[in-house]
PDB file of N, CA and C in Angstrom:
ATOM      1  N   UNK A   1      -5.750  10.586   7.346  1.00  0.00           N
ATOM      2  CA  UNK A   1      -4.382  10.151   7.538  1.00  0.00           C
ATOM      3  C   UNK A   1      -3.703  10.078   6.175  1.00  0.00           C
ATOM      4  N   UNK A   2      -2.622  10.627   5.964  1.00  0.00           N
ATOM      5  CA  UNK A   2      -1.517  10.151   4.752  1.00  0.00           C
ATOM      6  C   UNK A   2      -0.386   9.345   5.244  1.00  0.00           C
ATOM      7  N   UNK A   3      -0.401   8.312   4.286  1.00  0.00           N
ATOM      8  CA  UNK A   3       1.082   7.467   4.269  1.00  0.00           C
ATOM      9  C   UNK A   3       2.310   7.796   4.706  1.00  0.00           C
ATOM     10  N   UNK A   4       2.132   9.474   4.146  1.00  0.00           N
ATOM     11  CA  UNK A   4       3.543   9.817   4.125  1.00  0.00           C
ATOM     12  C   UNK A   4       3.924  10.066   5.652  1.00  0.00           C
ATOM     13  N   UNK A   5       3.033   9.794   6.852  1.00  0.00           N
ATOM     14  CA  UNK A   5       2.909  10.383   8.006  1.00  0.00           C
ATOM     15  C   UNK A   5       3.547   8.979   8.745  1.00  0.00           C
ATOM     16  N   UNK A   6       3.532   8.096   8.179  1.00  0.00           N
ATOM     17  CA  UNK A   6       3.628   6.532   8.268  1.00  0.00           C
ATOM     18  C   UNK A   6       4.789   5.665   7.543  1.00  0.00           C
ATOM     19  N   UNK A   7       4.553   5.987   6.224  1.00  0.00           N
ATOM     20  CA  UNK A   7       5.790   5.006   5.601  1.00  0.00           C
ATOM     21  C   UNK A   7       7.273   5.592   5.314  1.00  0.00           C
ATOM     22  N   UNK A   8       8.225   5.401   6.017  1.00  0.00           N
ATOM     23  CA  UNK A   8       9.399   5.733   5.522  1.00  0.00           C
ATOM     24  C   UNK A   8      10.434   4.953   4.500  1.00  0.00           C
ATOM     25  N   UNK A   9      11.412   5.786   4.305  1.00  0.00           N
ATOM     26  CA  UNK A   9      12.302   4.944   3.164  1.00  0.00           C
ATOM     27  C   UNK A   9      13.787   5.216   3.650  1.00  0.00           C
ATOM     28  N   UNK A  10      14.768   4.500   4.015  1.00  0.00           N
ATOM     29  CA  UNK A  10      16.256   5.029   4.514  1.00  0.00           C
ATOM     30  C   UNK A  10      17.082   3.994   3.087  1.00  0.00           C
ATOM     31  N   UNK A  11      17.496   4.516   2.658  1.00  0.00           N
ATOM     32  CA  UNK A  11      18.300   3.493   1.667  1.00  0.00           C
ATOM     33  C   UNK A  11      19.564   2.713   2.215  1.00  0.00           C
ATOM     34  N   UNK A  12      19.719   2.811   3.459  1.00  0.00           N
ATOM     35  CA  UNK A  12      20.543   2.109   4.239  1.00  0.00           C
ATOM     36  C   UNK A  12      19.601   0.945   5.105  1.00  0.00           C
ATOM     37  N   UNK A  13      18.914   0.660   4.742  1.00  0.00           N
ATOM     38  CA  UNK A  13      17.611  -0.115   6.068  1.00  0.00           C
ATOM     39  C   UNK A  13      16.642  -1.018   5.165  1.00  0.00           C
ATOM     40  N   UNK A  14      16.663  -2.155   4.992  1.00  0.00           N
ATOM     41  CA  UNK A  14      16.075  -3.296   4.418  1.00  0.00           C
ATOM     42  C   UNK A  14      15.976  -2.971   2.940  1.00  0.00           C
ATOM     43  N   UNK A  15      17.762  -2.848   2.532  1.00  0.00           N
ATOM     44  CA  UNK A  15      17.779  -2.901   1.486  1.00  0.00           C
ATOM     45  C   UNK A  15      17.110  -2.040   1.119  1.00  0.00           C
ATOM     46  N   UNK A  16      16.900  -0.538   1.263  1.00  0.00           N
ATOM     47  CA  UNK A  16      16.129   0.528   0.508  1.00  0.00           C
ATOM     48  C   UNK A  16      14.396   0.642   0.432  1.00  0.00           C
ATOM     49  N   UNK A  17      13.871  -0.471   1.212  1.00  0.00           N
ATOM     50  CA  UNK A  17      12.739  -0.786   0.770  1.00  0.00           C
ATOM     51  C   UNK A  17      11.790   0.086   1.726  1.00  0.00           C
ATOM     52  N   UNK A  18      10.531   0.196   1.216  1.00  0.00           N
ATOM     53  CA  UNK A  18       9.742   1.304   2.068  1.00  0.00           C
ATOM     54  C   UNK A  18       9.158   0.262   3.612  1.00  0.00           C
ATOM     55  N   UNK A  19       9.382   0.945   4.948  1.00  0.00           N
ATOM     56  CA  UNK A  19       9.015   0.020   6.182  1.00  0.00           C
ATOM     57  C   UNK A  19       7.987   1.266   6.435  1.00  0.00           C
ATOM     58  N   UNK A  20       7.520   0.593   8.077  1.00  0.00           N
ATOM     59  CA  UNK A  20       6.753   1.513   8.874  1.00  0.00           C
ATOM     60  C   UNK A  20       7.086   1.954   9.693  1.00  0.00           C
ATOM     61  N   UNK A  21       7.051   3.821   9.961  1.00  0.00           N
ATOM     62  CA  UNK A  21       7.888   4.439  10.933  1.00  0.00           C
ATOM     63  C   UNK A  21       9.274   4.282  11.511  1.00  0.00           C
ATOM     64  N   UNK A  22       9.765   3.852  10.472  1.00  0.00           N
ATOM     65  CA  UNK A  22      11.461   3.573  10.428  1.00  0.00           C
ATOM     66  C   UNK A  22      12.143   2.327  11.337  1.00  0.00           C
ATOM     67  N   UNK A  23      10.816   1.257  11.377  1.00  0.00           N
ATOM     68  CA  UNK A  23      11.120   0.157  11.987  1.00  0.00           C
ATOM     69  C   UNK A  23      11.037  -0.596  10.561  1.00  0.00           C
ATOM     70  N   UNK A  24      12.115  -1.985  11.154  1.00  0.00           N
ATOM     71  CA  UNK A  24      12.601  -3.112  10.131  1.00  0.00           C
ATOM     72  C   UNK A  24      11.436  -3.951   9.611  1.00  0.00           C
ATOM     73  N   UNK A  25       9.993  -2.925   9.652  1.00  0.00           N
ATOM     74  CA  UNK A  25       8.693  -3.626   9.172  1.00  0.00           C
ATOM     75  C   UNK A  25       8.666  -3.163   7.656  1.00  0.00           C
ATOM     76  N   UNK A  26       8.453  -3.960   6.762  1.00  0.00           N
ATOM     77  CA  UNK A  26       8.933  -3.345   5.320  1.00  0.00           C
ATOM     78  C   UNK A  26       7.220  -3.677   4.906  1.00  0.00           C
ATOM     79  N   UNK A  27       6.847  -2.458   4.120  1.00  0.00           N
ATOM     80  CA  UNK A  27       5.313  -2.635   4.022  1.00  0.00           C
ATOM     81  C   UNK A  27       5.249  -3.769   2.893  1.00  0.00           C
ATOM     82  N   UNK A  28       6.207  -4.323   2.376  1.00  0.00           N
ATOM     83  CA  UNK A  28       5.921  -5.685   1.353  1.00  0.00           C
ATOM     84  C   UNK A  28       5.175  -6.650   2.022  1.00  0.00           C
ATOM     85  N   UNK A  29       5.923  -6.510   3.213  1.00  0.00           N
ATOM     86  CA  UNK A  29       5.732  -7.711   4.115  1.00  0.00           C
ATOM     87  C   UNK A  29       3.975  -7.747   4.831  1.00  0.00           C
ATOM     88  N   UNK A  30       3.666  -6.069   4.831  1.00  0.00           N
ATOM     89  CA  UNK A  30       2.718  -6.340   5.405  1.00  0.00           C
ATOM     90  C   UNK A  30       1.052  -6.668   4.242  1.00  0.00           C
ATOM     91  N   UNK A  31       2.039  -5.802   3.289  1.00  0.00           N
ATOM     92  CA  UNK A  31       0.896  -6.413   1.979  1.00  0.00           C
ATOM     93  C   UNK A  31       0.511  -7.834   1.871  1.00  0.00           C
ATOM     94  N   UNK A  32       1.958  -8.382   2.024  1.00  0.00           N
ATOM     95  CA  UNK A  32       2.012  -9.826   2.193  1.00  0.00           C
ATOM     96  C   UNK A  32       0.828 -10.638   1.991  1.00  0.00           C
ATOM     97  N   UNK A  33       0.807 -10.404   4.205  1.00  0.00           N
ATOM     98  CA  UNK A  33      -0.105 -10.859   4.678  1.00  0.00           C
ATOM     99  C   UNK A  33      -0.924 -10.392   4.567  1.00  0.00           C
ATOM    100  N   UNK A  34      -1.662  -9.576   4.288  1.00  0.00           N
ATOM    101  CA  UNK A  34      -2.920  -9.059   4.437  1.00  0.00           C
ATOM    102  C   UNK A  34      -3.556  -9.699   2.716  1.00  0.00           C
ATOM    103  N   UNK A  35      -2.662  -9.844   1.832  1.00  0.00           N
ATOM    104  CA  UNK A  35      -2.911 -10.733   0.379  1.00  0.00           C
ATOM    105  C   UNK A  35      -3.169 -12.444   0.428  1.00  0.00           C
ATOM    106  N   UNK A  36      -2.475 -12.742   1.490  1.00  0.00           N
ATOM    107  CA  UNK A  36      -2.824 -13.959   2.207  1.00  0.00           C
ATOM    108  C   UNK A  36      -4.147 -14.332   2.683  1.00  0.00           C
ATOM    109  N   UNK A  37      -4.443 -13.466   3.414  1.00  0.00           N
ATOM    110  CA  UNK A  37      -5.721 -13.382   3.809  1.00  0.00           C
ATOM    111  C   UNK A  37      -5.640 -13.811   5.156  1.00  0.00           C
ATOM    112  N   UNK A  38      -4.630 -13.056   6.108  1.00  0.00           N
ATOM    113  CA  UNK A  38      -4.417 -13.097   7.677  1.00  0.00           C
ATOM    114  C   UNK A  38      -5.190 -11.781   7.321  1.00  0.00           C
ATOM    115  N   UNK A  39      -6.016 -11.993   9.038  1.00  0.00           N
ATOM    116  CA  UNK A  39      -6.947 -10.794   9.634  1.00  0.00           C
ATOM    117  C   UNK A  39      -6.110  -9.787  10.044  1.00  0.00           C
ATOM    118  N   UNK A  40      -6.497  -8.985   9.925  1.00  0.00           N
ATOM    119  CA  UNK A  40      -5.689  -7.856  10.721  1.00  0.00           C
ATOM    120  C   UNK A  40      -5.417  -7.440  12.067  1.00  0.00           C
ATOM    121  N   UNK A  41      -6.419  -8.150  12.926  1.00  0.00           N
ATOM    122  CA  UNK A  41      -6.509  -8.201  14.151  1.00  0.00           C
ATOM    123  C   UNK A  41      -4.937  -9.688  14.524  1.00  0.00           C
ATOM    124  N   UNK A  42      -4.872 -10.209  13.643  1.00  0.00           N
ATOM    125  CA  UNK A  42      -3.632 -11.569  14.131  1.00  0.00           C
ATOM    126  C   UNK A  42      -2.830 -10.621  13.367  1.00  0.00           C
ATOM    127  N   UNK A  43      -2.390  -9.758  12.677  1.00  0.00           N
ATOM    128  CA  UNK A  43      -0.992  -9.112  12.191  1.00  0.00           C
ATOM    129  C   UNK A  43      -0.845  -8.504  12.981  1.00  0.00           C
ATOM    130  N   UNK A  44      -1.633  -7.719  14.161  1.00  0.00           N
ATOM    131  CA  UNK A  44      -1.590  -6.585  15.073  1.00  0.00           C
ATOM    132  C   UNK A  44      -0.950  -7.272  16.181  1.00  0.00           C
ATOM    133  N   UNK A  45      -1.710  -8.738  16.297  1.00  0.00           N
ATOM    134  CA  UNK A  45      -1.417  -9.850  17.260  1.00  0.00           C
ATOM    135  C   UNK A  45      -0.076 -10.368  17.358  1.00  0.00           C
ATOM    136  N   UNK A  46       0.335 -10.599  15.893  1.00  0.00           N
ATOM    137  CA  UNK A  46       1.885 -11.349  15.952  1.00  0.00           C
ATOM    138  C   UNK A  46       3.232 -10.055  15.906  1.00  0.00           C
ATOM    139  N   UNK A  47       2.752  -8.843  16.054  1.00  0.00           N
ATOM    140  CA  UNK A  47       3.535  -7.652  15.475  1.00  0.00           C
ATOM    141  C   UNK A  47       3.254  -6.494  16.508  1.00  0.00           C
ATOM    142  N   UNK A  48       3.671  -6.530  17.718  1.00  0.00           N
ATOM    143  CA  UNK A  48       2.458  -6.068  18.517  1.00  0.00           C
ATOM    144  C   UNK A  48       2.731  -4.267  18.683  1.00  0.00           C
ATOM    145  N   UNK A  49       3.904  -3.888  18.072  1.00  0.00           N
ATOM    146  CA  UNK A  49       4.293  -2.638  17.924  1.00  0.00           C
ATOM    147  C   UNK A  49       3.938  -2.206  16.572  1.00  0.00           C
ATOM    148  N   UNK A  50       3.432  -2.762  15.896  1.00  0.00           N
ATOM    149  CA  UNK A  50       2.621  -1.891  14.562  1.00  0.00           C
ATOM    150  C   UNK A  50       1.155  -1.853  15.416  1.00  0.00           C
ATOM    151  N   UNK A  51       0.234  -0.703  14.508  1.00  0.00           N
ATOM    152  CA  UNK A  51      -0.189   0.022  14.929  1.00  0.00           C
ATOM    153  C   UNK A  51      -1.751  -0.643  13.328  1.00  0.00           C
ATOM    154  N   UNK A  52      -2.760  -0.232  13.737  1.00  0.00           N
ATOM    155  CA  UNK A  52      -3.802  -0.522  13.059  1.00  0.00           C
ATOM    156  C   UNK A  52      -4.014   0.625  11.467  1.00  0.00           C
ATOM    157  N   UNK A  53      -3.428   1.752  12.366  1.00  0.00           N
ATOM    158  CA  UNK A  53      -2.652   3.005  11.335  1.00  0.00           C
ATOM    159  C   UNK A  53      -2.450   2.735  10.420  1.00  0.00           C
ATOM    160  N   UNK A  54      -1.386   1.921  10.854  1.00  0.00           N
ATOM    161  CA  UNK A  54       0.051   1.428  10.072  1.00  0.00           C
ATOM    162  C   UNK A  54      -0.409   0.561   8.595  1.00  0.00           C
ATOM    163  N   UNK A  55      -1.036  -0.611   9.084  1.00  0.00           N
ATOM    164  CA  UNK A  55      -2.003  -1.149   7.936  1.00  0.00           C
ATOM    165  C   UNK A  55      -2.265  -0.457   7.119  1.00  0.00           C
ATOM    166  N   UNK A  56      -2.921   0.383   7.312  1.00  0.00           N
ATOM    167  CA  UNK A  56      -3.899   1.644   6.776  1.00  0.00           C
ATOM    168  C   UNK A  56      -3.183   2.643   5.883  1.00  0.00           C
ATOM    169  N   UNK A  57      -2.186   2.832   6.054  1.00  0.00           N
ATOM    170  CA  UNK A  57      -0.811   3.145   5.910  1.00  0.00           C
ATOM    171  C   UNK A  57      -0.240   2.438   4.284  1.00  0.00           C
ATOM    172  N   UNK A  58      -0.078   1.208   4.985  1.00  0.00           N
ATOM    173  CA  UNK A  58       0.552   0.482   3.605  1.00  0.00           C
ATOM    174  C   UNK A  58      -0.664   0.754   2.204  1.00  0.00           C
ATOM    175  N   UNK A  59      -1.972   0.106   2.866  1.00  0.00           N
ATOM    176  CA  UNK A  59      -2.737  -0.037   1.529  1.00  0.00           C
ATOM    177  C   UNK A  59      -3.072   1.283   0.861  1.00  0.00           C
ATOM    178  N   UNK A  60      -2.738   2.506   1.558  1.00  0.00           N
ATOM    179  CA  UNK A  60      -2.832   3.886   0.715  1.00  0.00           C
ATOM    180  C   UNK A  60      -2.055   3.585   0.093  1.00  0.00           C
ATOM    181  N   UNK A  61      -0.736   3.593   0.844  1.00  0.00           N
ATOM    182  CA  UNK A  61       1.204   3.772  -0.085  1.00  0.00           C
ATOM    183  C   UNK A  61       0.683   2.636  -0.962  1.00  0.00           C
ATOM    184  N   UNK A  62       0.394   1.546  -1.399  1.00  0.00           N
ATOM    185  CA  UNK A  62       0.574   0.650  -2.063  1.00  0.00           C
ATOM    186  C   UNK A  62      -0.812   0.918  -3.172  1.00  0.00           C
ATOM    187  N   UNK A  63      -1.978   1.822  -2.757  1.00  0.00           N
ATOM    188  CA  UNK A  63      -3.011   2.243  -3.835  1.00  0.00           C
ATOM    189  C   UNK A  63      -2.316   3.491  -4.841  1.00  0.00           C
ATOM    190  N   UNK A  64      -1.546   4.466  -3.949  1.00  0.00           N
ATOM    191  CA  UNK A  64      -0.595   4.987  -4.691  1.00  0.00           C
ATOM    192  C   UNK A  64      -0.095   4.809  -6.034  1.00  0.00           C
ATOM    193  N   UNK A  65       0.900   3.874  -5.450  1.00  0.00           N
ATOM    194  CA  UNK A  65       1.909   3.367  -6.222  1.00  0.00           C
ATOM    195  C   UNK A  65       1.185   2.485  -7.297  1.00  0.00           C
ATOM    196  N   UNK A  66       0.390   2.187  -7.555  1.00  0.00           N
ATOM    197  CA  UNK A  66      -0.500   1.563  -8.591  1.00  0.00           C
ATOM    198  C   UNK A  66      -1.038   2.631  -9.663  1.00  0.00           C
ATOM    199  N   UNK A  67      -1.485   3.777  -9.308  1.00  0.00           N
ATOM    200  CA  UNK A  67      -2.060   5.032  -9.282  1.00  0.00           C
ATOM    201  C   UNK A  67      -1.341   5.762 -10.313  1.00  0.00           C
ATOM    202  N   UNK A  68      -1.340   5.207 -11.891  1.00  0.00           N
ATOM    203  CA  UNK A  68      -0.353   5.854 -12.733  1.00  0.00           C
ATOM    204  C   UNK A  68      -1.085   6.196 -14.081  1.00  0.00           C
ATOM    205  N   UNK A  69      -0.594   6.874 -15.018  1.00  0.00           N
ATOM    206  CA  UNK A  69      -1.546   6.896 -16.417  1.00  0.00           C
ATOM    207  C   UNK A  69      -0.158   5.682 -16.903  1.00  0.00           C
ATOM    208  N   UNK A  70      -0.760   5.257 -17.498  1.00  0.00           N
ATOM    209  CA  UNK A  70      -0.760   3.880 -18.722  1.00  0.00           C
ATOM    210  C   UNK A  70      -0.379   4.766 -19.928  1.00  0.00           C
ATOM    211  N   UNK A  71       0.704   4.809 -20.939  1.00  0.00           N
ATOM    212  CA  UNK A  71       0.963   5.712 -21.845  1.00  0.00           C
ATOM    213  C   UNK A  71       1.070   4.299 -23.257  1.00  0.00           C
ATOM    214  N   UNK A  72       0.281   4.169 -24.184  1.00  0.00           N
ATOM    215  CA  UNK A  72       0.695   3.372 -25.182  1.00  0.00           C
ATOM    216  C   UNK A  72       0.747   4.243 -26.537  1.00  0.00           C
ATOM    217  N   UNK A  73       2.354   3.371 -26.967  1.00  0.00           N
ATOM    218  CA  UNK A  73       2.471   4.390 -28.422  1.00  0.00           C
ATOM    219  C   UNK A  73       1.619   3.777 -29.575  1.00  0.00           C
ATOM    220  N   UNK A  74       1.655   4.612 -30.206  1.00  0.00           N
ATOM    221  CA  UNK A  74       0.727   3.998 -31.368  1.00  0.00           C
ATOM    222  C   UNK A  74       1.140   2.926 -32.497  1.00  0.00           C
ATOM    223  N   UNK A  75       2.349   3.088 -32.651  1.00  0.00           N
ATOM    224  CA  UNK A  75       3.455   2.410 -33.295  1.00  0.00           C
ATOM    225  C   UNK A  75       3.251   2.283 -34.707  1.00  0.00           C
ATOM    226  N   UNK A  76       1.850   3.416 -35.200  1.00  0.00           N
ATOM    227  CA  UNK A  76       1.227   3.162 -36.521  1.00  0.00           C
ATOM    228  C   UNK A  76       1.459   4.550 -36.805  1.00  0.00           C
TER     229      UNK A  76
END
């Protein structure tokens, strides 16, 4: 599975921010909780139109986005 199959972005729709499948679920939110340390089985529970995917989904997009080279100048 890729993210990109999953996370969308409308810059008109929660403030620009990336959701899931173009619902008002913004994957911040689902990092959130899952950083909280709610199970995933009670996010599926309280959210009942996201998808187990979807989860799966954010923590790629969000391993991604971490996923950078580090550039330091030498300044010497």
């Amino acid at each position: 599975m890729k993210y990109v199959d999953r996370i969308t972005f409308d810059p008109k729709q929660c403030g620009g921010r990336t959701c899931i499948r173009g619902m008002r679920i913004r994957v911040k939110d689902v990092l959130d909780l899952l950083a909280a340390g709610v199970p995933e089985t009670e996010i599926l529970a309280d959210i009942p139109y996201l998808e187990a995917e979807d989860i799966r989904a954010c923590l790629e997009y969000a391993a991604q986005e971490v996923d950078h080279s580090v550039l330091l100048a030498s300044g010497r």
